[in-house]
N, C-alpha and C. Protein backbone atom coordinates (compact mmCIF):
# COMPACT_ATOMS: atom_id res chain seq x y z
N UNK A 1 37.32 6.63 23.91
CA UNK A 1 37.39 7.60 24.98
C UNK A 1 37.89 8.92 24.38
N UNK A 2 37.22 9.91 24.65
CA UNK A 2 37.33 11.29 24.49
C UNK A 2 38.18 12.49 25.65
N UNK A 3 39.29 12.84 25.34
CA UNK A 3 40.13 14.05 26.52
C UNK A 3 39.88 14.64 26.15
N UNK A 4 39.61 15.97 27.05
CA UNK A 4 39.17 17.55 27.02
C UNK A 4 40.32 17.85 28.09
N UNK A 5 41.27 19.06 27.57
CA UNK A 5 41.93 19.96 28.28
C UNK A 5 41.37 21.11 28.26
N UNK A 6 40.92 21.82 29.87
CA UNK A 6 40.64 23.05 30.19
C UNK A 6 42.21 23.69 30.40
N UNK A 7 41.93 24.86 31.24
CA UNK A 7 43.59 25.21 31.97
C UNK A 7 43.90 24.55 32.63
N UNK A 8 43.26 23.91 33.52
CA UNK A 8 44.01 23.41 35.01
C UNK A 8 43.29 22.00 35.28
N UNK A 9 42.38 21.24 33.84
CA UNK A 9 41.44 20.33 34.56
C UNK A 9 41.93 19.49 33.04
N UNK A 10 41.59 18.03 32.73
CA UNK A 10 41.86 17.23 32.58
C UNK A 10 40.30 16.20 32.65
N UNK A 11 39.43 16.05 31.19
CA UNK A 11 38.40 15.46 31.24
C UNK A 11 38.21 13.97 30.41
N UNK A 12 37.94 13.12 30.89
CA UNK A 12 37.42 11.99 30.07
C UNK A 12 36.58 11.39 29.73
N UNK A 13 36.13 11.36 28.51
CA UNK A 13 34.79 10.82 28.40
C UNK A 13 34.41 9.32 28.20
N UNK A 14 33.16 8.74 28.10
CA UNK A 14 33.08 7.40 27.13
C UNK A 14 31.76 7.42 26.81
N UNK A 15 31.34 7.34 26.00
CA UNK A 15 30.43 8.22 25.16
C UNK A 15 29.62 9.14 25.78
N UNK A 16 29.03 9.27 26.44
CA UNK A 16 28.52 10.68 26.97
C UNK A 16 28.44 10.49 28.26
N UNK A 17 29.80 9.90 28.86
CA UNK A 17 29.23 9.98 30.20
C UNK A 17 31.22 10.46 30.63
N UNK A 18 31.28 11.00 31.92
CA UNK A 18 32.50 11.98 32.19
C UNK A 18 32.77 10.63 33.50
N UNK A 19 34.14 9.97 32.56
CA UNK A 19 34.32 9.16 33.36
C UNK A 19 35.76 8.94 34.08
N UNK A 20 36.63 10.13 33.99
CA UNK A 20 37.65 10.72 35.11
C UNK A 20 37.83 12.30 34.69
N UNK A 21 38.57 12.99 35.43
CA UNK A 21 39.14 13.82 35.49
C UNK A 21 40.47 14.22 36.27
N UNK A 22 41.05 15.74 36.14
CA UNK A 22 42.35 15.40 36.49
C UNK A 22 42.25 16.76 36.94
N UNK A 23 42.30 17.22 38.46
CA UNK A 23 42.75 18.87 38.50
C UNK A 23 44.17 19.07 38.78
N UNK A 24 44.78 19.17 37.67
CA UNK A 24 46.63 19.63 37.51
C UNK A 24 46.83 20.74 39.06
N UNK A 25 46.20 21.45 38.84
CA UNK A 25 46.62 23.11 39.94
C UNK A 25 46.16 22.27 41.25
N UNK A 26 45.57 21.28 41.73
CA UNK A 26 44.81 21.00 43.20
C UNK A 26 46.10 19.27 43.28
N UNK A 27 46.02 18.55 42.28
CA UNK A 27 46.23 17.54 42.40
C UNK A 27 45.39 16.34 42.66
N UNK A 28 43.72 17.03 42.58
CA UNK A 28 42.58 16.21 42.34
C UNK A 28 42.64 15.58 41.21
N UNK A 29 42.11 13.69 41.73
CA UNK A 29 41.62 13.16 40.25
C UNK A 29 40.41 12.30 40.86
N UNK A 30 39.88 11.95 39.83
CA UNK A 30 38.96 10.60 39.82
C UNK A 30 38.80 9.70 38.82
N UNK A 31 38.49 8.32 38.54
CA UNK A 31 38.10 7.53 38.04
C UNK A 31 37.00 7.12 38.49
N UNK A 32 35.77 7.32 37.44
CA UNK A 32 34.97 6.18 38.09
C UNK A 32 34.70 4.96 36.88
N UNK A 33 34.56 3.69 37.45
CA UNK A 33 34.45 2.53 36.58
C UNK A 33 33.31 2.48 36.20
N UNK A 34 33.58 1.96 35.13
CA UNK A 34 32.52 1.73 33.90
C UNK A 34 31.86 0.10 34.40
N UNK A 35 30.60 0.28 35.30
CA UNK A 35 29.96 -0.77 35.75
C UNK A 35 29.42 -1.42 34.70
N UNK A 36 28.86 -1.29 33.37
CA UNK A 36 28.33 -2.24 32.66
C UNK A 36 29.44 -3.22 31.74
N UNK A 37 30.90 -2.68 32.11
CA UNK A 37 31.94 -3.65 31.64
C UNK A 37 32.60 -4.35 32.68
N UNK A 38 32.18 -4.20 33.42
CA UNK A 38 32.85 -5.08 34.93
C UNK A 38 31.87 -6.37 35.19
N UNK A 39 33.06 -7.61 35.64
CA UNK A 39 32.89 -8.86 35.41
C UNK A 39 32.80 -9.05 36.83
N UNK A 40 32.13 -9.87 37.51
CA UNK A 40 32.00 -10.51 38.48
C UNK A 40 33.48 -10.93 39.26
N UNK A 41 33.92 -10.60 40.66
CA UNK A 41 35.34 -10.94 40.65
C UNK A 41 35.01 -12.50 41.63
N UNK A 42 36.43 -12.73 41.70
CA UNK A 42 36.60 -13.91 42.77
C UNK A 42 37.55 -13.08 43.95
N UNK A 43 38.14 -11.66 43.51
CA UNK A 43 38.87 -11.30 44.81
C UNK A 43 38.43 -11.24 45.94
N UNK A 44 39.02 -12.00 47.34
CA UNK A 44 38.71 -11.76 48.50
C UNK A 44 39.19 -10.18 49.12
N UNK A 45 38.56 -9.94 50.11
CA UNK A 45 38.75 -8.62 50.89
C UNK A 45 40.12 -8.60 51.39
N UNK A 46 40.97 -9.70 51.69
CA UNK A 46 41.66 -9.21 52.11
C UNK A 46 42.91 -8.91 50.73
N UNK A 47 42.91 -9.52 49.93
CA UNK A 47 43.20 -8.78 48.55
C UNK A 47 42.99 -7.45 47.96
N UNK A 48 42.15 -7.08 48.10
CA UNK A 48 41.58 -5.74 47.76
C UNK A 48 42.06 -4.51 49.02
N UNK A 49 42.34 -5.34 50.20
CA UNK A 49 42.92 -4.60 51.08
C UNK A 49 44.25 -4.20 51.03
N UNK A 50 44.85 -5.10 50.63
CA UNK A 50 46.17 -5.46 50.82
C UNK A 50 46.92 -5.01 49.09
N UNK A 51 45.96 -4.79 48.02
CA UNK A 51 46.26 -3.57 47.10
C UNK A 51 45.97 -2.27 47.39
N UNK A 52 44.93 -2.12 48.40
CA UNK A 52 44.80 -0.55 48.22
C UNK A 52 46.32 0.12 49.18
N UNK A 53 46.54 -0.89 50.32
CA UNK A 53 47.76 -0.39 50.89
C UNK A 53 49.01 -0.23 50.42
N UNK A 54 49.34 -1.23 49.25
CA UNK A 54 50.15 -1.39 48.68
C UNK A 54 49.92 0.10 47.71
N UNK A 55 49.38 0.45 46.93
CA UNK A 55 48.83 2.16 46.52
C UNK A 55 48.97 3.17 47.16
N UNK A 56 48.14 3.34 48.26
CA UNK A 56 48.26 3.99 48.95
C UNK A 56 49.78 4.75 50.02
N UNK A 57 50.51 3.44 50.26
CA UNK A 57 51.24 3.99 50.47
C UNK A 57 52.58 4.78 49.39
N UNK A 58 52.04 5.01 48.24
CA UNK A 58 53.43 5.36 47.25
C UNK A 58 53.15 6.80 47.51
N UNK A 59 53.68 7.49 47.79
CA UNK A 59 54.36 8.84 48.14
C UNK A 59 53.51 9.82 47.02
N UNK A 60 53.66 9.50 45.90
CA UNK A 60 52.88 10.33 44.80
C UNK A 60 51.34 10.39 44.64
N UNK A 61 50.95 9.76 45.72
CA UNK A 61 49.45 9.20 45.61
C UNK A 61 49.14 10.12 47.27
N UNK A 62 49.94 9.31 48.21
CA UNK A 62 49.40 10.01 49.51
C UNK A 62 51.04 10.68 50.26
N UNK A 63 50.81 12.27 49.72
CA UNK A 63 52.53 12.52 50.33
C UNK A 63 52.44 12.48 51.91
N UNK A 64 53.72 12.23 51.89
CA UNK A 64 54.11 12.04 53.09
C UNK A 64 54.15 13.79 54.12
N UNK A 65 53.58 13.63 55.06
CA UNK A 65 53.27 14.74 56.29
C UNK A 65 53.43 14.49 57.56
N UNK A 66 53.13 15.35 58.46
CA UNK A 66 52.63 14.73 59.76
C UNK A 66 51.44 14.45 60.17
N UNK A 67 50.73 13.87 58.93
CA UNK A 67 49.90 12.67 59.86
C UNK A 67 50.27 11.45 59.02
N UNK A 68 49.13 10.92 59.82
CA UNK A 68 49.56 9.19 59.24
C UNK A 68 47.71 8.56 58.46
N UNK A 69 47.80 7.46 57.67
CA UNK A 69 46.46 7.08 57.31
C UNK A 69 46.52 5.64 57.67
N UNK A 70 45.08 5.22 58.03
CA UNK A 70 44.74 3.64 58.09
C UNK A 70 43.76 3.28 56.86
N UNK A 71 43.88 1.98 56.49
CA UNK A 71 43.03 1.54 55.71
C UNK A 71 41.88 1.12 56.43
N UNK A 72 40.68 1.71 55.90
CA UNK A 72 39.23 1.28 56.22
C UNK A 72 38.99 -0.15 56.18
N UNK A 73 37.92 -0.40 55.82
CA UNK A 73 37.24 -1.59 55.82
C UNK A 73 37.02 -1.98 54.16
N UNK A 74 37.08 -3.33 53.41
CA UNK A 74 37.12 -3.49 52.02
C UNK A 74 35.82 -3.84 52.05
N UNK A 75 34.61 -2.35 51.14
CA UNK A 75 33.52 -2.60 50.92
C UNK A 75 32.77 -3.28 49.23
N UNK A 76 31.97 -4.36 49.83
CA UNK A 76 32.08 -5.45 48.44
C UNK A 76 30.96 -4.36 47.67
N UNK A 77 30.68 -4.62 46.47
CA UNK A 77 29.64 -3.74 45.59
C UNK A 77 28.66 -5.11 44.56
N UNK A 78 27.98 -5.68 45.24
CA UNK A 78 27.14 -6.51 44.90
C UNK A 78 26.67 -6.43 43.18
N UNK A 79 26.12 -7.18 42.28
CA UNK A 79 25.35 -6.95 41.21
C UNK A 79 24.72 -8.21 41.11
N UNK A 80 23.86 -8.43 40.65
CA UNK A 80 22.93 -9.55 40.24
C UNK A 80 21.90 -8.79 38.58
N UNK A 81 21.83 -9.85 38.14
CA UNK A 81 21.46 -9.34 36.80
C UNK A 81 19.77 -9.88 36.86
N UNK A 82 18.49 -9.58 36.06
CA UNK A 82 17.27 -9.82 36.15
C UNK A 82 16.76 -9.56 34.77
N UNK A 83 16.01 -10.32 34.95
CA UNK A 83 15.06 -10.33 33.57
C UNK A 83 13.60 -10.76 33.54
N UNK A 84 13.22 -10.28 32.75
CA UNK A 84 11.87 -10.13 32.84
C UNK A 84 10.75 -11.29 32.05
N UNK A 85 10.48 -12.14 32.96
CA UNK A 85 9.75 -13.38 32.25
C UNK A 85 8.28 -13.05 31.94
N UNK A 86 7.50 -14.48 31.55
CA UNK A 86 5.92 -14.10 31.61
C UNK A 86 4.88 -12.86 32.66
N UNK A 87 4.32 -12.50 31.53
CA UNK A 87 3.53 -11.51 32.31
C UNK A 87 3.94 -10.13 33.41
N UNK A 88 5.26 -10.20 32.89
CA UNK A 88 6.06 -8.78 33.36
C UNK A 88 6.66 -9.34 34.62
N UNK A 89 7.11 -10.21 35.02
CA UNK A 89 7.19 -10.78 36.41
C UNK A 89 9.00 -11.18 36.23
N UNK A 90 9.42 -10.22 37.24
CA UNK A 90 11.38 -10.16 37.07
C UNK A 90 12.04 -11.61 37.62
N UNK A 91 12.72 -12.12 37.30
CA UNK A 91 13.53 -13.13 37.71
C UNK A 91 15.29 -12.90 37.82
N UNK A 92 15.48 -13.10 39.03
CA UNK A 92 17.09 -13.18 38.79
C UNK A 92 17.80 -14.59 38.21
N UNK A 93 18.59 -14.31 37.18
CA UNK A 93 19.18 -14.76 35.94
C UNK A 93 20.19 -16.09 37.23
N UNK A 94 20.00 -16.80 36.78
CA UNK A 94 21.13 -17.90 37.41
C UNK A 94 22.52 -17.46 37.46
N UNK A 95 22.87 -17.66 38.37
CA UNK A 95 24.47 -17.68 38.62
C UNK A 95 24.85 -16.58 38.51
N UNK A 96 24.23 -15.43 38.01
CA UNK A 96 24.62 -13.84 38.28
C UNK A 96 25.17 -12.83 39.36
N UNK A 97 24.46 -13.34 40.41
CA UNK A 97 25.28 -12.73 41.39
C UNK A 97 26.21 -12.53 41.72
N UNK A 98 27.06 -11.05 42.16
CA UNK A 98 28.71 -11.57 42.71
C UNK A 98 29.02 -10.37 43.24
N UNK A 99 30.14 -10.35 43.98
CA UNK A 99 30.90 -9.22 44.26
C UNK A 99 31.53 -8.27 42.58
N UNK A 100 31.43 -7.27 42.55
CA UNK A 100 31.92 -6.49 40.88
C UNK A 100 33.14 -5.73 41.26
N UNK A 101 33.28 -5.41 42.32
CA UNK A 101 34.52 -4.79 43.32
C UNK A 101 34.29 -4.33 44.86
N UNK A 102 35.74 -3.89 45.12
CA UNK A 102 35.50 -3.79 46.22
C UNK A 102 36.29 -2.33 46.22
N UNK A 103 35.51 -1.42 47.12
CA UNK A 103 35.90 -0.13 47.55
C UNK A 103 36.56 0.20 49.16
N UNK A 104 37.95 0.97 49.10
CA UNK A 104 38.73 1.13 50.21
C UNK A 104 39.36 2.24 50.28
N UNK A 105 38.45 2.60 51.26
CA UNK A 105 39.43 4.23 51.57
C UNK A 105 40.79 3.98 52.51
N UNK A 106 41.31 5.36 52.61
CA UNK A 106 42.69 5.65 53.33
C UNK A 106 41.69 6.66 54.36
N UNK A 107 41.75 6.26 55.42
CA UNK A 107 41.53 7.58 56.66
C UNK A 107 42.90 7.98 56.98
N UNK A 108 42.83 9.50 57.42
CA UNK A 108 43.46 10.31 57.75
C UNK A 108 43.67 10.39 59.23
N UNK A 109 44.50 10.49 59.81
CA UNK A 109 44.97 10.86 61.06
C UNK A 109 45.40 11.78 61.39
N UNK A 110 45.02 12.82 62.37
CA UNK A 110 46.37 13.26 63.08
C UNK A 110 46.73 13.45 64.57
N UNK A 111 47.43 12.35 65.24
CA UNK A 111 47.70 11.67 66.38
C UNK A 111 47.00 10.55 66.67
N UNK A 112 45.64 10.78 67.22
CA UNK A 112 45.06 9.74 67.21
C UNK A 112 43.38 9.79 66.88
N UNK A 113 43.34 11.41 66.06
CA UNK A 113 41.92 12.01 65.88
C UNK A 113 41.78 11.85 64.53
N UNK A 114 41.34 11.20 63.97
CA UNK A 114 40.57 10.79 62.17
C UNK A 114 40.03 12.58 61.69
N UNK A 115 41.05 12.74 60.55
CA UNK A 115 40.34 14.35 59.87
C UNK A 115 39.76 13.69 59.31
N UNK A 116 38.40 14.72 58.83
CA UNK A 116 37.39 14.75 57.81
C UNK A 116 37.47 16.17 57.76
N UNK A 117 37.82 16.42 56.05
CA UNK A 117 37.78 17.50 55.58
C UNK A 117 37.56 17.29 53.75
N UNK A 118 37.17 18.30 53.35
CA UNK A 118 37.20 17.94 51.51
C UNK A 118 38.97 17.53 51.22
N UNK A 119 39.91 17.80 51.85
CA UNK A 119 41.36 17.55 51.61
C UNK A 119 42.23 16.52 51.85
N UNK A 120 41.16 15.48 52.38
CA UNK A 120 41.83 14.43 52.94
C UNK A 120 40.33 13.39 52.56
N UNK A 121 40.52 12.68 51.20
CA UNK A 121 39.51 11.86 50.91
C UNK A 121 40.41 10.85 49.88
N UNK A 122 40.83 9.77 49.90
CA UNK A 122 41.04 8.95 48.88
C UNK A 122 40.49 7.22 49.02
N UNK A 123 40.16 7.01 48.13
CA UNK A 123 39.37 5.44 47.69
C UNK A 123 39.87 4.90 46.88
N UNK A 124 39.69 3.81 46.58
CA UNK A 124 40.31 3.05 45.12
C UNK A 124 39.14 1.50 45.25
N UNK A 125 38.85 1.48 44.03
CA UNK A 125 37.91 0.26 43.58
C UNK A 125 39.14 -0.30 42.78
N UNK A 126 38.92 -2.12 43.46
CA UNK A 126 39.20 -3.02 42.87
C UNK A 126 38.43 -4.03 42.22
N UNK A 127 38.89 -4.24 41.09
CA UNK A 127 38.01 -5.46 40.43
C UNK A 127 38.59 -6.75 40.24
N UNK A 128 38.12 -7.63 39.41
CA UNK A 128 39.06 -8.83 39.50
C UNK A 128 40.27 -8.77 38.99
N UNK A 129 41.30 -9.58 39.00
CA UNK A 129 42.58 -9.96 39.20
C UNK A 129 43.25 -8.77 39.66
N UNK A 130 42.84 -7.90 40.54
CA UNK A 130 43.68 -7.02 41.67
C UNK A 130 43.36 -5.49 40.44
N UNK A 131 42.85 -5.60 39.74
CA UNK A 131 42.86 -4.59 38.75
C UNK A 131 42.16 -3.20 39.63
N UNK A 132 42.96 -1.98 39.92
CA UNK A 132 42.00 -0.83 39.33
C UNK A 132 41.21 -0.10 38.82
N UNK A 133 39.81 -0.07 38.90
CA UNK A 133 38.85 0.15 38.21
C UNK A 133 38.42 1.25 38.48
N UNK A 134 38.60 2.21 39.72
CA UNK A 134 38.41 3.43 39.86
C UNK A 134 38.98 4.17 41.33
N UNK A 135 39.20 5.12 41.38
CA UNK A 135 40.17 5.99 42.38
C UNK A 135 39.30 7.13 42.62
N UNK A 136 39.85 8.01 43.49
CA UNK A 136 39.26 9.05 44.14
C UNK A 136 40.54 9.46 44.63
N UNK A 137 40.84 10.72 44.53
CA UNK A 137 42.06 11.41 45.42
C UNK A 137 41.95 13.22 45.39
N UNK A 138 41.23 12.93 46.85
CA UNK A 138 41.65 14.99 47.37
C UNK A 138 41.97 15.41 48.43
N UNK A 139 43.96 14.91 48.16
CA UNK A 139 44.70 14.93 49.48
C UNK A 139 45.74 15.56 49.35
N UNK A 140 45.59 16.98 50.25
CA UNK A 140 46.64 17.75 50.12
C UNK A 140 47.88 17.50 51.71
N UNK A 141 49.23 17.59 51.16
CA UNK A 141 49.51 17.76 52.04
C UNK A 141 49.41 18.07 53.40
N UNK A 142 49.69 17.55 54.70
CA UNK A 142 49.59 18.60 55.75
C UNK A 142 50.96 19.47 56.03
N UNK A 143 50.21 20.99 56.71
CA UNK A 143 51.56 21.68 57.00
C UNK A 143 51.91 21.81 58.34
């Protein structure tokens, strides 16, 4: 993996592909996971739920304001692998299929009205054994 420091940004590479960043001045970051190294999980949803809340709620991740966030729904991210037998004709590979993670946002509140704005967006992908495999965070305070 390759870091690039701009002024205010924070880049990562793995071989030619930009696979987080960091905006220091906003407090934007991202991860995204590297799908061709991710293993098939056994985590259930409500695992993957019950880490992103456990995240989510640490203060340095989502500060504390006047509103409040709920956890979404834990969305699975399917893969099945295929290959290509006689006469060009695809087959899916035995036993390949599986959940590879699961993705869970934080919605935003304030009272009882859900914001949507670019300032209030965070996710986190889980993979197997509760692991972190990729994040999303562009949440500024409210004033």
């Amino acid at each position: 993996m390759k870091m690039e420091k701009h002024p205010d940004v924070l880049v990562a590479h793995h071989e030619d592909k930009v696979i987080a960043y960091a905006d220091v001045k906003n407090g934007h970051y991202e991860v995204h996971p590297l799908f061709d190294k991710l293993m098939p999980t056994t985590l259930k949803k409500e695992q993957a739920t019950k880490v992103a809340q456990d995240y989510f709620r640490r203060e340095d991740i989502l500060p504390k304001d006047d509103t409040r966030f709920a956890i979404g729904p834990a969305s699975p991210l399917y893969s099945a692998t295929f290959e290509r037998g006689e006469k060009g004709i695809g087959f899916e590979k035995p036993n390949s299929r599986g959940v590879l993670l699961y993705s869970v946002s934080a919605i935003r509140y304030v009272g009882k009205y859900p914001v949507f704005s670019p300032s209030s967006r965070a996710s986190i992908s889980i993979g197997d054994k509760e692991t972190i495999v990729g994040l999303s965070r562009h949440w500024k305070a409210g004033d």
